[in-house]
C-alpha atoms as a PDB file:
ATOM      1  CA  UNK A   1      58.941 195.027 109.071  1.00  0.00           C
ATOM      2  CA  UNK A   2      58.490 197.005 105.973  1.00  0.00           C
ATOM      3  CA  UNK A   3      61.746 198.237 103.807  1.00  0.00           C
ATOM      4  CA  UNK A   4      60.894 201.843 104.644  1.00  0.00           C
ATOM      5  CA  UNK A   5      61.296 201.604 108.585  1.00  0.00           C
ATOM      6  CA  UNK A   6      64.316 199.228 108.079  1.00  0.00           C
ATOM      7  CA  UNK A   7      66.106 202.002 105.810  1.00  0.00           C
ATOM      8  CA  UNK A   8      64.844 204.727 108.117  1.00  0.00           C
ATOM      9  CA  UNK A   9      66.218 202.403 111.409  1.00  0.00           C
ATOM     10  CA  UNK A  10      69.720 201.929 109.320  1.00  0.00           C
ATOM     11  CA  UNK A  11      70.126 205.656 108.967  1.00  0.00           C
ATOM     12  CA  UNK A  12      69.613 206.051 112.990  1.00  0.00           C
ATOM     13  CA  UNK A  13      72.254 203.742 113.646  1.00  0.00           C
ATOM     14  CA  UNK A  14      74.678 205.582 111.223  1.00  0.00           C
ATOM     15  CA  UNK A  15      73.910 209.110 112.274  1.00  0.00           C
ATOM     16  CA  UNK A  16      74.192 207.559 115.819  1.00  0.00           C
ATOM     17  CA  UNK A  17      77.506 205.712 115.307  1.00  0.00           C
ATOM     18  CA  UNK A  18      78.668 209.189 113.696  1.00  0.00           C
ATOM     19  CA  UNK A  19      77.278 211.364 116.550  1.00  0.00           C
ATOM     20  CA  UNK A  20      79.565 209.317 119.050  1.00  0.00           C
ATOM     21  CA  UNK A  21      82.036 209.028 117.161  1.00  0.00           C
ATOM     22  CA  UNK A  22      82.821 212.466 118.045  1.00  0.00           C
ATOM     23  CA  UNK A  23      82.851 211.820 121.582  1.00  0.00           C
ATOM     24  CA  UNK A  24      84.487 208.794 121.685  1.00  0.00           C
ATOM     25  CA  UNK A  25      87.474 210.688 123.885  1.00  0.00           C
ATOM     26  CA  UNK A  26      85.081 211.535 126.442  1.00  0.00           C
ATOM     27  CA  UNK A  27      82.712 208.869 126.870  1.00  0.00           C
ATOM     28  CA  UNK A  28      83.323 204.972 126.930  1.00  0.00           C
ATOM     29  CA  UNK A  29      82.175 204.526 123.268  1.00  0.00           C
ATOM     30  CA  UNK A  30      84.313 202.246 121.049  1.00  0.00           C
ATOM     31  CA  UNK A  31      83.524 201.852 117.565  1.00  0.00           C
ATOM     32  CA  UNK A  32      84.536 198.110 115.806  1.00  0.00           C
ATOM     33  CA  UNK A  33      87.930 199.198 114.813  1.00  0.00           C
ATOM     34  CA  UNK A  34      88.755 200.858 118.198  1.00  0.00           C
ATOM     35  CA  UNK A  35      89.755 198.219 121.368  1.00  0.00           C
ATOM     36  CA  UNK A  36      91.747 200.883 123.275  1.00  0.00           C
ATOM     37  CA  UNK A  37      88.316 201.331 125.387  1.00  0.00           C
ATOM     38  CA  UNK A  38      87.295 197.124 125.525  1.00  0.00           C
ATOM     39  CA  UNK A  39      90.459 194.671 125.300  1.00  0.00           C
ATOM     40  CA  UNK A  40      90.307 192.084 122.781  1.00  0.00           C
ATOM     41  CA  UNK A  41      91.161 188.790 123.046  1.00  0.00           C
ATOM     42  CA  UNK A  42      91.778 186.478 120.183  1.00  0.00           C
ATOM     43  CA  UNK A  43      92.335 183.158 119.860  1.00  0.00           C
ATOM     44  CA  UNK A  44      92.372 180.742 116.603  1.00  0.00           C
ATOM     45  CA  UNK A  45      91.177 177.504 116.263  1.00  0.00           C
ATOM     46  CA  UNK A  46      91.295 175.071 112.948  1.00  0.00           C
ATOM     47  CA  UNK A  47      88.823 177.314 110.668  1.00  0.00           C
ATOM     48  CA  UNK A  48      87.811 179.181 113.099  1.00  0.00           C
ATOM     49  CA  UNK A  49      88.781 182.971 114.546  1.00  0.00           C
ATOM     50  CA  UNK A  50      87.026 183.734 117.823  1.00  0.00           C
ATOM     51  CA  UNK A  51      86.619 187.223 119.180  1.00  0.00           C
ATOM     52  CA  UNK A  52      86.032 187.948 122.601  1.00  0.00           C
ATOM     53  CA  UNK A  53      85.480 191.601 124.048  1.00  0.00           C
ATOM     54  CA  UNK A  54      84.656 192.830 127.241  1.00  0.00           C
ATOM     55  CA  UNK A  55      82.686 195.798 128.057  1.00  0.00           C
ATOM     56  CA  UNK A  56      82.560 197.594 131.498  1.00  0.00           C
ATOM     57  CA  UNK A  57      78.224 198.669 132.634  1.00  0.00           C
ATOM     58  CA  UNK A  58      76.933 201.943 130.757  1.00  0.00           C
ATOM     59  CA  UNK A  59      79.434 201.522 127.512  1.00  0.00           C
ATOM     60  CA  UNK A  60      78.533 201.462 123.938  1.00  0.00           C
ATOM     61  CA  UNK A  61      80.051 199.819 120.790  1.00  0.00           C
ATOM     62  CA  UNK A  62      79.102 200.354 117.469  1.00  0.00           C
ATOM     63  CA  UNK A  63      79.366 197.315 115.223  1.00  0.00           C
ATOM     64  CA  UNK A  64      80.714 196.442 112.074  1.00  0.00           C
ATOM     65  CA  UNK A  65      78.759 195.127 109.181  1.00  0.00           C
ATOM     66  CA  UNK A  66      79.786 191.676 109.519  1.00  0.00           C
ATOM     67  CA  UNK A  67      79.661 189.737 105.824  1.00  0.00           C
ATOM     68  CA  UNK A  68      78.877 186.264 107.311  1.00  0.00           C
ATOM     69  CA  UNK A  69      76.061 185.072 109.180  1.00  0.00           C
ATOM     70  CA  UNK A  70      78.144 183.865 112.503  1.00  0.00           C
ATOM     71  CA  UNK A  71      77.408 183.367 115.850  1.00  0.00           C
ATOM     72  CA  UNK A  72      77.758 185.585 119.184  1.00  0.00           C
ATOM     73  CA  UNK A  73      77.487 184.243 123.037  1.00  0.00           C
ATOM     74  CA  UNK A  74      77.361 186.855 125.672  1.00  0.00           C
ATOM     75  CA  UNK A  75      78.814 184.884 128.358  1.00  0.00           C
ATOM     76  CA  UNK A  76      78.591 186.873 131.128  1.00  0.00           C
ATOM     77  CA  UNK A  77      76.694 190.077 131.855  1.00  0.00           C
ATOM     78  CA  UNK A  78      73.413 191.984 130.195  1.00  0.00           C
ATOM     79  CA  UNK A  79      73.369 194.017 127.369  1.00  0.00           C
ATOM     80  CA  UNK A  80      70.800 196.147 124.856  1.00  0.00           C
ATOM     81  CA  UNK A  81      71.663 195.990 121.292  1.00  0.00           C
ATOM     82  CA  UNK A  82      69.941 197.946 118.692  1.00  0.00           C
ATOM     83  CA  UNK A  83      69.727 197.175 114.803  1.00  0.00           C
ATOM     84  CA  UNK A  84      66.962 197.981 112.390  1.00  0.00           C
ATOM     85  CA  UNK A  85      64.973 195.362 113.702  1.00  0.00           C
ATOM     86  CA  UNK A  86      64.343 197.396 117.123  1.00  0.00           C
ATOM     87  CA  UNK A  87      65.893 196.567 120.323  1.00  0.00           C
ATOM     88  CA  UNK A  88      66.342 193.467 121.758  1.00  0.00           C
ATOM     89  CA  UNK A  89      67.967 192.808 125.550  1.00  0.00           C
ATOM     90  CA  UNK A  90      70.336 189.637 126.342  1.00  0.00           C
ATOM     91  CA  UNK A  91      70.957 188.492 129.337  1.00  0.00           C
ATOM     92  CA  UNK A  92      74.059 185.294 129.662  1.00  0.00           C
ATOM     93  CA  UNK A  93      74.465 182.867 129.604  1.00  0.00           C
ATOM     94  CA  UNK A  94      73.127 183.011 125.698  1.00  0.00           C
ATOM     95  CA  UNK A  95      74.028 182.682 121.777  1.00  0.00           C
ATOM     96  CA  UNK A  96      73.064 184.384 118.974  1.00  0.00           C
ATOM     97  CA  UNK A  97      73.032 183.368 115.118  1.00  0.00           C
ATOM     98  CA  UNK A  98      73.542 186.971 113.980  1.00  0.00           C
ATOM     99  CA  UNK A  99      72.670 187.641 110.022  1.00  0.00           C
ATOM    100  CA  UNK A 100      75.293 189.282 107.621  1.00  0.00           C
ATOM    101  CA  UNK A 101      74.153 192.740 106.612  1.00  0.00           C
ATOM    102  CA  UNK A 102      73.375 193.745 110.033  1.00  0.00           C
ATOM    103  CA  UNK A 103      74.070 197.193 111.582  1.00  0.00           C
ATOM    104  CA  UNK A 104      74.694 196.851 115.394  1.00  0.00           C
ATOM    105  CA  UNK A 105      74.691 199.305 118.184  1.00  0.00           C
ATOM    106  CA  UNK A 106      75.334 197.842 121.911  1.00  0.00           C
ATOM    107  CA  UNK A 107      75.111 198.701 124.845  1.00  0.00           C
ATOM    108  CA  UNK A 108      76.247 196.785 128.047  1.00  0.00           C
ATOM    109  CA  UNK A 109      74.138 197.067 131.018  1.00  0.00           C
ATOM    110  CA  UNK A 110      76.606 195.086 132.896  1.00  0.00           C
ATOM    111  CA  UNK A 111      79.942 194.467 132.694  1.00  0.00           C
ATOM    112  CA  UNK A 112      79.744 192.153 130.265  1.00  0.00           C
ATOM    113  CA  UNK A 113      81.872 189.750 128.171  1.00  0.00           C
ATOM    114  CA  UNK A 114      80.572 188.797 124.277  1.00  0.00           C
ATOM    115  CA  UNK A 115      82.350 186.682 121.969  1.00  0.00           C
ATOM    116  CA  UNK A 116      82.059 186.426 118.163  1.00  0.00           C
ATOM    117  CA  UNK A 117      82.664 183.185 116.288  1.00  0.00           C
ATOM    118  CA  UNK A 118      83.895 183.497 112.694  1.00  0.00           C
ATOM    119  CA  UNK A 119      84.598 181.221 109.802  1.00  0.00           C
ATOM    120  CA  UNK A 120      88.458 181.594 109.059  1.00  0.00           C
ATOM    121  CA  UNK A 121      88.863 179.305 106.339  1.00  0.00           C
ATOM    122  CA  UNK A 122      92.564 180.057 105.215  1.00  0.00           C
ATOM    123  CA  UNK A 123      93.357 179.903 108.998  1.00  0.00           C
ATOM    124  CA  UNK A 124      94.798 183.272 109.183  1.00  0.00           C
ATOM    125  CA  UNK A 125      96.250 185.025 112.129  1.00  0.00           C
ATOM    126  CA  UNK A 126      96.156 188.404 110.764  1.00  0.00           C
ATOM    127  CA  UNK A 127      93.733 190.429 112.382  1.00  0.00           C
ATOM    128  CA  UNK A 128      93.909 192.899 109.492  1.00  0.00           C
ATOM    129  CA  UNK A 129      93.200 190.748 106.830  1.00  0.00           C
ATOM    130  CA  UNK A 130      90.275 188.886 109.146  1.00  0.00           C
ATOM    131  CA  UNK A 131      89.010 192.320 109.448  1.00  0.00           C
ATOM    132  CA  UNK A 132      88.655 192.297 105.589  1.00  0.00           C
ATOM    133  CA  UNK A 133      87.540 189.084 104.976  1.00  0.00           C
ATOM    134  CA  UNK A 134      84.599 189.467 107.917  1.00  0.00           C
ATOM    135  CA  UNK A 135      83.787 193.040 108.007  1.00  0.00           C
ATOM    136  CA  UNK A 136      82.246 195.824 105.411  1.00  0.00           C
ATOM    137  CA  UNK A 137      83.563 199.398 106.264  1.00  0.00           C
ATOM    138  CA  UNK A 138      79.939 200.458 105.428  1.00  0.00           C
ATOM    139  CA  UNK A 139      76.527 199.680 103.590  1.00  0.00           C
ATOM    140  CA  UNK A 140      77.749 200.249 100.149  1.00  0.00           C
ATOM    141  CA  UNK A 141      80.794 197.904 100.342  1.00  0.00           C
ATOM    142  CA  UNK A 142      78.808 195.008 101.850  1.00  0.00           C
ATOM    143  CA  UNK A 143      75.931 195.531  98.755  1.00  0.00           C
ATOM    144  CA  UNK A 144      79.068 195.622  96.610  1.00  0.00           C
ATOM    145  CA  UNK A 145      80.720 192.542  98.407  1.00  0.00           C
ATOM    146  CA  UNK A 146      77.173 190.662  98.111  1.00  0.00           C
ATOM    147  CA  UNK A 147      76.299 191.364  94.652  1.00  0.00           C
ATOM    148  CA  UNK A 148      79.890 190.042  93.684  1.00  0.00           C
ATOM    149  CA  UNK A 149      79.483 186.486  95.901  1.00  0.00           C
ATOM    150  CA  UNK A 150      76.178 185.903  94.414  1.00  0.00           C
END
């Protein structure tokens, strides 16, 4: 896919995520900082944090930028999730190996339950500071965060 479309695609996603964002109260939309919509669970494992949402048919969540390539299963359910790339639908039992850099939108055509797999290297139980280490806020801070881990 050329870097035009991609850029173009990224943009979509943002004015998107900012578009809901605004109607977060009255839809089910939950952005990646937001679980009051989609409990969490999380559980910790030697190097390892593991993520696990669930999300109830016709709800969207707008993704983080995640730093780290890492590795989703939906493990129950079917979902649509959008990124520059186009859309792609999963239906579980399945895995993912999902690339850093990537802007996410999803969208659960079931009730469905994903979970994220994350390196956690100093073993951390601080969500906050694993939010940090694993997450950019936005485009500019994962180019930044990149360009200073190169």
């Amino acid at each position: 896919m050329n870097k035009d479309i991609k850029l173009s695609s990224r943009k979509k996603i943002l004015d998107f995520q900012e578009a809901l964002i605004t109607k977060a109260d009255e839809v089910n939309i939950v952005t990646h900082q937001d679980s009051k919509h989609f409990p969490l669970k999380h559980t910790f494992a030697d190097g390892i944090y593991v993520r696990q949402m669930s999300m109830t048919r016709g709800s969207i969540v707008v993704g983080a930028i995640h730093k780290h390539l890492h590795v989703w299963f939906l493990l129950s359910g079917g979902i649509s999730v959008a990124t520059e790339n186009g859309i792609e639908d999963y239906i579980s039992p399945c895995y993912v190996v999902a690339k850093p850099g990537t802007k996410r939108v999803i969208y659960a055509n079931e009730d469905s339950i994903f979970v994220n797999i994350h390196k956690n290297p100093t073993n951390t139980k601080d969500i906050q500071q694993l939010e940090k280490d694993i997450v950019a806020k936005d485009i500019k801070e994962y180019e930044e965060y990149i360009n200073q881990n190169k």
